[in-house]
PDB file of N, CA and C in Angstrom:
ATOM      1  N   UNK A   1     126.912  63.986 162.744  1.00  0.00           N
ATOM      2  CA  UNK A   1     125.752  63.195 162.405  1.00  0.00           C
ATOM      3  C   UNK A   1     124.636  64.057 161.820  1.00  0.00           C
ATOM      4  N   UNK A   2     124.620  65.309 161.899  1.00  0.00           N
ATOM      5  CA  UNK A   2     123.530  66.395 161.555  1.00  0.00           C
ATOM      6  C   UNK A   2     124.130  67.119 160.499  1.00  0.00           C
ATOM      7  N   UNK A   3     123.661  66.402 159.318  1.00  0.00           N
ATOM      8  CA  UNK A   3     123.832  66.867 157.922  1.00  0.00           C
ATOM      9  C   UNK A   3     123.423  68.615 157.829  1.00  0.00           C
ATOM     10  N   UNK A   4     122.642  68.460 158.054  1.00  0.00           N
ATOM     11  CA  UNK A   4     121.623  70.152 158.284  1.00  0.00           C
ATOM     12  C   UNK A   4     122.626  70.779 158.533  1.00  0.00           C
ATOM     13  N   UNK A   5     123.242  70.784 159.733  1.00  0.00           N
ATOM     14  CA  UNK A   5     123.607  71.628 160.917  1.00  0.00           C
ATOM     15  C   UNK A   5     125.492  71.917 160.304  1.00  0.00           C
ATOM     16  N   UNK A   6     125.959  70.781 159.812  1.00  0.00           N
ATOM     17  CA  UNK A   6     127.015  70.754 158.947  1.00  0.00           C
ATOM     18  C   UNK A   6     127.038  71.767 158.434  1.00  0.00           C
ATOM     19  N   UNK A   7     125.928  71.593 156.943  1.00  0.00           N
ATOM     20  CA  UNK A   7     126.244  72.547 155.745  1.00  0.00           C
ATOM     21  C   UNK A   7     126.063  74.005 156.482  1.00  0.00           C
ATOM     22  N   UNK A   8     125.102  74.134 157.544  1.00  0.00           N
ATOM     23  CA  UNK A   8     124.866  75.868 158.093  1.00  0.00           C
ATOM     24  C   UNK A   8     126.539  76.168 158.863  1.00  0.00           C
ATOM     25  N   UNK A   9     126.962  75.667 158.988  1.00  0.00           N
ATOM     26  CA  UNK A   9     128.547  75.619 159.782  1.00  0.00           C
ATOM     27  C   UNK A   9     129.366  75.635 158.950  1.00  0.00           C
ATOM     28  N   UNK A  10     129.782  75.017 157.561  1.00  0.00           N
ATOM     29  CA  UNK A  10     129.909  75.546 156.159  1.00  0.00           C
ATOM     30  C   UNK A  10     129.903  76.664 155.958  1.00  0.00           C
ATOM     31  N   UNK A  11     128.543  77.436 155.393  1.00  0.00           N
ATOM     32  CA  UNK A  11     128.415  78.167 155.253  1.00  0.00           C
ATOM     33  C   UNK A  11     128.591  79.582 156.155  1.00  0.00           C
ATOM     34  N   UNK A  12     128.376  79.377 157.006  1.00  0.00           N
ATOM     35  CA  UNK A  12     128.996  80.400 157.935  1.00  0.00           C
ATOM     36  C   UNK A  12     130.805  80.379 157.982  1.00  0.00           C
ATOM     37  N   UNK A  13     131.323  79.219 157.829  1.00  0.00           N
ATOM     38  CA  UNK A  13     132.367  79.798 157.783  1.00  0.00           C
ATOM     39  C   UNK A  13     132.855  80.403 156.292  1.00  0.00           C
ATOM     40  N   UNK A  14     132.491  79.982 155.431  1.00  0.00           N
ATOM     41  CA  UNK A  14     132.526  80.589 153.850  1.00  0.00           C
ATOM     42  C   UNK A  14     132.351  82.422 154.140  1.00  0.00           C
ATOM     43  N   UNK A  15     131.367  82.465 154.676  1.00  0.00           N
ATOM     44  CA  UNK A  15     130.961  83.969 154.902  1.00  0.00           C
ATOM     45  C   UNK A  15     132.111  84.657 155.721  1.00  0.00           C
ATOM     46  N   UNK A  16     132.221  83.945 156.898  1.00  0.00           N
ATOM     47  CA  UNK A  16     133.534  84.543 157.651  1.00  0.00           C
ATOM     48  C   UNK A  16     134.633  84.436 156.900  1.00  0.00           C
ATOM     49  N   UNK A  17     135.063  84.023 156.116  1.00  0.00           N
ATOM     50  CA  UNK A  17     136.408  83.816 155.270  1.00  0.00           C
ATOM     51  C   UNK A  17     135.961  85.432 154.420  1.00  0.00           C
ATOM     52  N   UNK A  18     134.996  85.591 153.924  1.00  0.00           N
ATOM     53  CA  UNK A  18     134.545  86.495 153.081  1.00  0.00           C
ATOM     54  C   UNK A  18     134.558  87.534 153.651  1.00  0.00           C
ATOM     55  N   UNK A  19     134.372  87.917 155.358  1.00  0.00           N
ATOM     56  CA  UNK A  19     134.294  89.249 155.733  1.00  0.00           C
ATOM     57  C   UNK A  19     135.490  89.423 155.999  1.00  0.00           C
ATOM     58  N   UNK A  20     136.621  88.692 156.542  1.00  0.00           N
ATOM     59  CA  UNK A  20     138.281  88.444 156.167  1.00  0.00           C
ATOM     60  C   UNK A  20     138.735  89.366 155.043  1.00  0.00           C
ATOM     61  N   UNK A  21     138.125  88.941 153.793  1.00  0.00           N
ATOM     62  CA  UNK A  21     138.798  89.310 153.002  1.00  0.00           C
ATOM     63  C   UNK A  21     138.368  90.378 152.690  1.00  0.00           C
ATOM     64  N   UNK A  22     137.395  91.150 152.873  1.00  0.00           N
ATOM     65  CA  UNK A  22     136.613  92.797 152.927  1.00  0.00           C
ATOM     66  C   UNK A  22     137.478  93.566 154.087  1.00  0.00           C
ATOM     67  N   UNK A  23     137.580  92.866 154.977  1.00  0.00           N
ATOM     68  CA  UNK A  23     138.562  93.831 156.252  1.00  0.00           C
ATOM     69  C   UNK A  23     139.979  93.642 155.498  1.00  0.00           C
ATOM     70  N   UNK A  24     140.334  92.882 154.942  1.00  0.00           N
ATOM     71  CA  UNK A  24     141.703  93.193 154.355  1.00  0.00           C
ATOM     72  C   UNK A  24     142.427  93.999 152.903  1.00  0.00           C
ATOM     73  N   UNK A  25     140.696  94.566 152.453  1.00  0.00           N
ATOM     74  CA  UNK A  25     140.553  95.673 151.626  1.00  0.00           C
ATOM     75  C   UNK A  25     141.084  94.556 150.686  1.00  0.00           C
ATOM     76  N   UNK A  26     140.473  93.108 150.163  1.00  0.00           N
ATOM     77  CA  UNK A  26     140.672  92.007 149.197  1.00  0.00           C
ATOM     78  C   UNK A  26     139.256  92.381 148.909  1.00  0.00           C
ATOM     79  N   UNK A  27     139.236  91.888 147.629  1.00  0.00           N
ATOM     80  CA  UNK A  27     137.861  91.617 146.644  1.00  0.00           C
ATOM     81  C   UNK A  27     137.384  90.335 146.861  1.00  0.00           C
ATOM     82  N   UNK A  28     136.362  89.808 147.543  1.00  0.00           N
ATOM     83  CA  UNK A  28     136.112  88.267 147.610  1.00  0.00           C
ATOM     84  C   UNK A  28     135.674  87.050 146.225  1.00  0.00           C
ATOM     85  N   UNK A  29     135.192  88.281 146.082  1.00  0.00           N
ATOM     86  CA  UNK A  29     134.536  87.969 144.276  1.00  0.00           C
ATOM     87  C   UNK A  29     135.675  87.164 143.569  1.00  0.00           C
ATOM     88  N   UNK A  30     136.741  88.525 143.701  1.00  0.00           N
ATOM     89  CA  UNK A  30     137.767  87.544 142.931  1.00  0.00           C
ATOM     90  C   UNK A  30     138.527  86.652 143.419  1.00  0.00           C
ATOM     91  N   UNK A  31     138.589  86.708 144.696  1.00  0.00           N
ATOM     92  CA  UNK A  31     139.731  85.281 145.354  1.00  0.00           C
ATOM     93  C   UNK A  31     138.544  84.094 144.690  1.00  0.00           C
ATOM     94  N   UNK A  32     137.254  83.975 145.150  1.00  0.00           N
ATOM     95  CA  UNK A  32     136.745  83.099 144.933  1.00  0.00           C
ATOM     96  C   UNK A  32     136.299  82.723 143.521  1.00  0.00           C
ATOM     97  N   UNK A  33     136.465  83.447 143.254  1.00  0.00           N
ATOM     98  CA  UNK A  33     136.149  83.162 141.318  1.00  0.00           C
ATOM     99  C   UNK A  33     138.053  82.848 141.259  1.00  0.00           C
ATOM    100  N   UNK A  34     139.321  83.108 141.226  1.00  0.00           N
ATOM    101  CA  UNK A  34     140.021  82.707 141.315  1.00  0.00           C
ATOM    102  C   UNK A  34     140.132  80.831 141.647  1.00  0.00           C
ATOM    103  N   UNK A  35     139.773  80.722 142.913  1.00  0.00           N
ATOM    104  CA  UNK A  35     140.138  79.448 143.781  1.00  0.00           C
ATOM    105  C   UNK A  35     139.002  78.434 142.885  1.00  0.00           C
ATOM    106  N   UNK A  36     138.185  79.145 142.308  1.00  0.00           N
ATOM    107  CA  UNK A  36     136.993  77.977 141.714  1.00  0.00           C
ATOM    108  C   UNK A  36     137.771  77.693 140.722  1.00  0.00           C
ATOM    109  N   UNK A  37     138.405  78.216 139.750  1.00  0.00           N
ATOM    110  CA  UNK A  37     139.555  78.427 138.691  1.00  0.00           C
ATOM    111  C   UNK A  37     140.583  77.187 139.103  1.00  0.00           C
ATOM    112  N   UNK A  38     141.286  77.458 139.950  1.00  0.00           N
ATOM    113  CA  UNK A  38     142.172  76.679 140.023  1.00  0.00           C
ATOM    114  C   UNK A  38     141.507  75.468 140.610  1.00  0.00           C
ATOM    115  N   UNK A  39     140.348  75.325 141.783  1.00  0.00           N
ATOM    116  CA  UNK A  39     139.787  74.042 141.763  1.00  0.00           C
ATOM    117  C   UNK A  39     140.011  73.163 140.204  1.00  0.00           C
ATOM    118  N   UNK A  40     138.941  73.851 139.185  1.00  0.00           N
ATOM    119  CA  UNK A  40     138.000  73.332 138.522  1.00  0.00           C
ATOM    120  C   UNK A  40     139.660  72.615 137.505  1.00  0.00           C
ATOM    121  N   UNK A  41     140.586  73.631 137.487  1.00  0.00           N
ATOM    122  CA  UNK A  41     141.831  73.202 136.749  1.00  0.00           C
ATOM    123  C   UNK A  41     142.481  71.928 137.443  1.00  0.00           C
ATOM    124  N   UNK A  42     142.383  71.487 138.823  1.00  0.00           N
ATOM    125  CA  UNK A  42     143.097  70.651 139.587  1.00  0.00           C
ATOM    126  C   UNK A  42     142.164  69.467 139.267  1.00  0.00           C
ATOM    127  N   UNK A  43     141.074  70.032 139.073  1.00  0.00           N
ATOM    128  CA  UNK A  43     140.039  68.221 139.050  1.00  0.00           C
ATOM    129  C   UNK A  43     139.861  67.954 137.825  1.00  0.00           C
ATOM    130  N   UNK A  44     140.412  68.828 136.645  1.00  0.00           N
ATOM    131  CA  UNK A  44     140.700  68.031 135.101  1.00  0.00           C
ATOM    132  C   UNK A  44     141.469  67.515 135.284  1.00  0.00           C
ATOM    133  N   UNK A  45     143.013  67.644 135.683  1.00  0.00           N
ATOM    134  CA  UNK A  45     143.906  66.838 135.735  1.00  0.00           C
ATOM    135  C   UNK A  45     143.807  65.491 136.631  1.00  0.00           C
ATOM    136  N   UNK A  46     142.946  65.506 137.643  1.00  0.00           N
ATOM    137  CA  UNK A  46     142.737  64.260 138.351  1.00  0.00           C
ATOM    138  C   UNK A  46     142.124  63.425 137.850  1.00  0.00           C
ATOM    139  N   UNK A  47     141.039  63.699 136.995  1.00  0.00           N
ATOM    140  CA  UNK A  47     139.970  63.152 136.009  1.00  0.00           C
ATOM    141  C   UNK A  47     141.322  62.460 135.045  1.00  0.00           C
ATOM    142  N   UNK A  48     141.801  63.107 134.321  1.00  0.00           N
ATOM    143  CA  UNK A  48     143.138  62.651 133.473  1.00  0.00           C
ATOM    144  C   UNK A  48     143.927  61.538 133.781  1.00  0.00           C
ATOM    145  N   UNK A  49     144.501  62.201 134.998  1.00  0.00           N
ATOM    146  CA  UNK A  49     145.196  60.922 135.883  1.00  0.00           C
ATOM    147  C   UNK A  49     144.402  59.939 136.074  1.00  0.00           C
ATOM    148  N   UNK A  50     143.453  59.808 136.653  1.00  0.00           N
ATOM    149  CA  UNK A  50     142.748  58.657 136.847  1.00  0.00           C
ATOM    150  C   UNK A  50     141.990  57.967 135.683  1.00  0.00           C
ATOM    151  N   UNK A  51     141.830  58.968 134.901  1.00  0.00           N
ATOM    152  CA  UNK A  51     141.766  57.696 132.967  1.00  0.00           C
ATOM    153  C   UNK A  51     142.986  57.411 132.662  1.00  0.00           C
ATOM    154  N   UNK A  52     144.638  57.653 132.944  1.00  0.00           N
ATOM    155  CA  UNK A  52     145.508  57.119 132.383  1.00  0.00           C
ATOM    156  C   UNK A  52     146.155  55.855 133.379  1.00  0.00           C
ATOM    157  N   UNK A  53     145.265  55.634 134.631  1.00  0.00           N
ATOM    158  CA  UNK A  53     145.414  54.550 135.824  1.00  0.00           C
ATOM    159  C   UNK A  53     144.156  53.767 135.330  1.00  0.00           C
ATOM    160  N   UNK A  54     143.373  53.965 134.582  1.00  0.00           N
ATOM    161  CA  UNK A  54     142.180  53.461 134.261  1.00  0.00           C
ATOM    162  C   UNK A  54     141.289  53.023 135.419  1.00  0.00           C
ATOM    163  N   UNK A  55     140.780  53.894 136.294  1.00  0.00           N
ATOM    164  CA  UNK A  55     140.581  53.701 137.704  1.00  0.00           C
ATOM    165  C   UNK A  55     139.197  55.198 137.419  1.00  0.00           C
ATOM    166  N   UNK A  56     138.111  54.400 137.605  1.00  0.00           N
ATOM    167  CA  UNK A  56     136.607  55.003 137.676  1.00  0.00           C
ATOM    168  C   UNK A  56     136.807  56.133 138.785  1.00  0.00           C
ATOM    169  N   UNK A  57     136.633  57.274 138.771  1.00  0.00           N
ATOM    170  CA  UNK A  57     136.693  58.210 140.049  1.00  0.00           C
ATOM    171  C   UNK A  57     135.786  58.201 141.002  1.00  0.00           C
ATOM    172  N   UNK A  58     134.703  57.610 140.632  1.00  0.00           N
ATOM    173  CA  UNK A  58     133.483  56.608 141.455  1.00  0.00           C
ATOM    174  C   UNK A  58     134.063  56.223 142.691  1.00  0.00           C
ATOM    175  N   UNK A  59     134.885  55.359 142.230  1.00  0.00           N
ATOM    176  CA  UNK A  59     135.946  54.053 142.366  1.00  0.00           C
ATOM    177  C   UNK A  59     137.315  54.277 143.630  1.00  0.00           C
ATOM    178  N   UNK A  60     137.296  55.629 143.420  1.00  0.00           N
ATOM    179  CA  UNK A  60     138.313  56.038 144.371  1.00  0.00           C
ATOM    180  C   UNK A  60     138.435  55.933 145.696  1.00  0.00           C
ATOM    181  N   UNK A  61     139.116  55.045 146.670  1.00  0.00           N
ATOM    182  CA  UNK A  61     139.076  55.645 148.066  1.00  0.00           C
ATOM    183  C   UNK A  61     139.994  56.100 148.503  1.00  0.00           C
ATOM    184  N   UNK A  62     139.899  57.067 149.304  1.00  0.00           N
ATOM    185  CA  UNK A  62     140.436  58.811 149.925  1.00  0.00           C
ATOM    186  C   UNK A  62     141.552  58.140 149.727  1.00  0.00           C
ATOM    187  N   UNK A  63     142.666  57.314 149.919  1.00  0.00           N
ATOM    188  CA  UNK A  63     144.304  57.706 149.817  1.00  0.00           C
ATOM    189  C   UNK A  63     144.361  57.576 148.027  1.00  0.00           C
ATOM    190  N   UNK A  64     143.661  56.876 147.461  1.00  0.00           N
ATOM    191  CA  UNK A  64     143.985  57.070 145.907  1.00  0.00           C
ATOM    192  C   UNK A  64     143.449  58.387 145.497  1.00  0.00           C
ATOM    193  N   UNK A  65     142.241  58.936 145.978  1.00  0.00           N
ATOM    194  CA  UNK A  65     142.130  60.400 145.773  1.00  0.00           C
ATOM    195  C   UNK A  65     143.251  61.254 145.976  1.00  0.00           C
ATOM    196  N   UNK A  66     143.666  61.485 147.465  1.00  0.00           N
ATOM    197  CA  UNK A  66     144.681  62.148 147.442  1.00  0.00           C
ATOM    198  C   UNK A  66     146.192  61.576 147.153  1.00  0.00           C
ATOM    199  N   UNK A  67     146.312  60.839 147.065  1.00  0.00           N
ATOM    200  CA  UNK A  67     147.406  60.473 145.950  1.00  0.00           C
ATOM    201  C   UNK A  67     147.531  61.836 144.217  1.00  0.00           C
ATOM    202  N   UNK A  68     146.622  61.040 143.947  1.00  0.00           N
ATOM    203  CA  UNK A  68     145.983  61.652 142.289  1.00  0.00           C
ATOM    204  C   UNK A  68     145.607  63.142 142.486  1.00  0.00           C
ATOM    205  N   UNK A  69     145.522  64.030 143.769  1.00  0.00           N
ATOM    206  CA  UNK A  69     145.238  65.078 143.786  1.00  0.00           C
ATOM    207  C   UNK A  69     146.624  65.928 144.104  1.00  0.00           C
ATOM    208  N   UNK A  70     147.466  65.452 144.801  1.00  0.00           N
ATOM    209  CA  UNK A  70     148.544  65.836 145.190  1.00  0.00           C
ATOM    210  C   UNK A  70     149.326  65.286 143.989  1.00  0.00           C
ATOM    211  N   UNK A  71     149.397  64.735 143.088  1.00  0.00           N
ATOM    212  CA  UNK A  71     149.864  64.689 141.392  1.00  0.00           C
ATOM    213  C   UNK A  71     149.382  65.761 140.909  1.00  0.00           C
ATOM    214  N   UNK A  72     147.622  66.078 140.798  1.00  0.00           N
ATOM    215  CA  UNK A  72     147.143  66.781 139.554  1.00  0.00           C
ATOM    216  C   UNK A  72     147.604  68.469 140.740  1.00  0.00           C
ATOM    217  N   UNK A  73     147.640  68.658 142.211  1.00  0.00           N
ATOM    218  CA  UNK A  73     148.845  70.160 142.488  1.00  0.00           C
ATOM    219  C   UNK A  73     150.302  69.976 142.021  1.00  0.00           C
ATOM    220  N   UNK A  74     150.891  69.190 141.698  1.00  0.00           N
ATOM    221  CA  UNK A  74     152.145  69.295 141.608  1.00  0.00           C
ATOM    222  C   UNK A  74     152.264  69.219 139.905  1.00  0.00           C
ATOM    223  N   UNK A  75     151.820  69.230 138.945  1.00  0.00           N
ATOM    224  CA  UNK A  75     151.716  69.163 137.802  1.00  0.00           C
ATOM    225  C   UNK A  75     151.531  70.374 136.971  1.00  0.00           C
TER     226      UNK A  75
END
């Protein structure tokens, strides 16, 4: 119910994922510039899919999302 308190719990775990990957002598920079990469590539194709269903992404609720998202990973 505490929007606030959410995103600080977020973010702390973002950071802990990040000191993860410094103790494992990983570059975080690049996993995460990586994973934004393949995000940003997975939600063109969903955008796609969902103009060739002609279905507003507005419009979506969560099982047609992940429907269309588990298409635009397997594609």
């Amino acid at each position: 119910k505490n929007k606030k308190r959410i995103k600080e719990e977020l973010g702390d775990l973002i950071f802990a994922s990040l000191d993860v990957s410094r103790k494992l002598k990983l570059d975080p920079e690049l996993i995460l510039r990586n994973a934004n990469k393949k995000f940003t590539q997975r939600w063109k194709k969903l955008e796609n899919l969902s103009k060739k269903e002609n279905i507003n992404i507005k419009d979506l609720s969560i099982k047609e999302y992940d429907r269309l998202w588990k298409m635009a990973k397997n594609s």
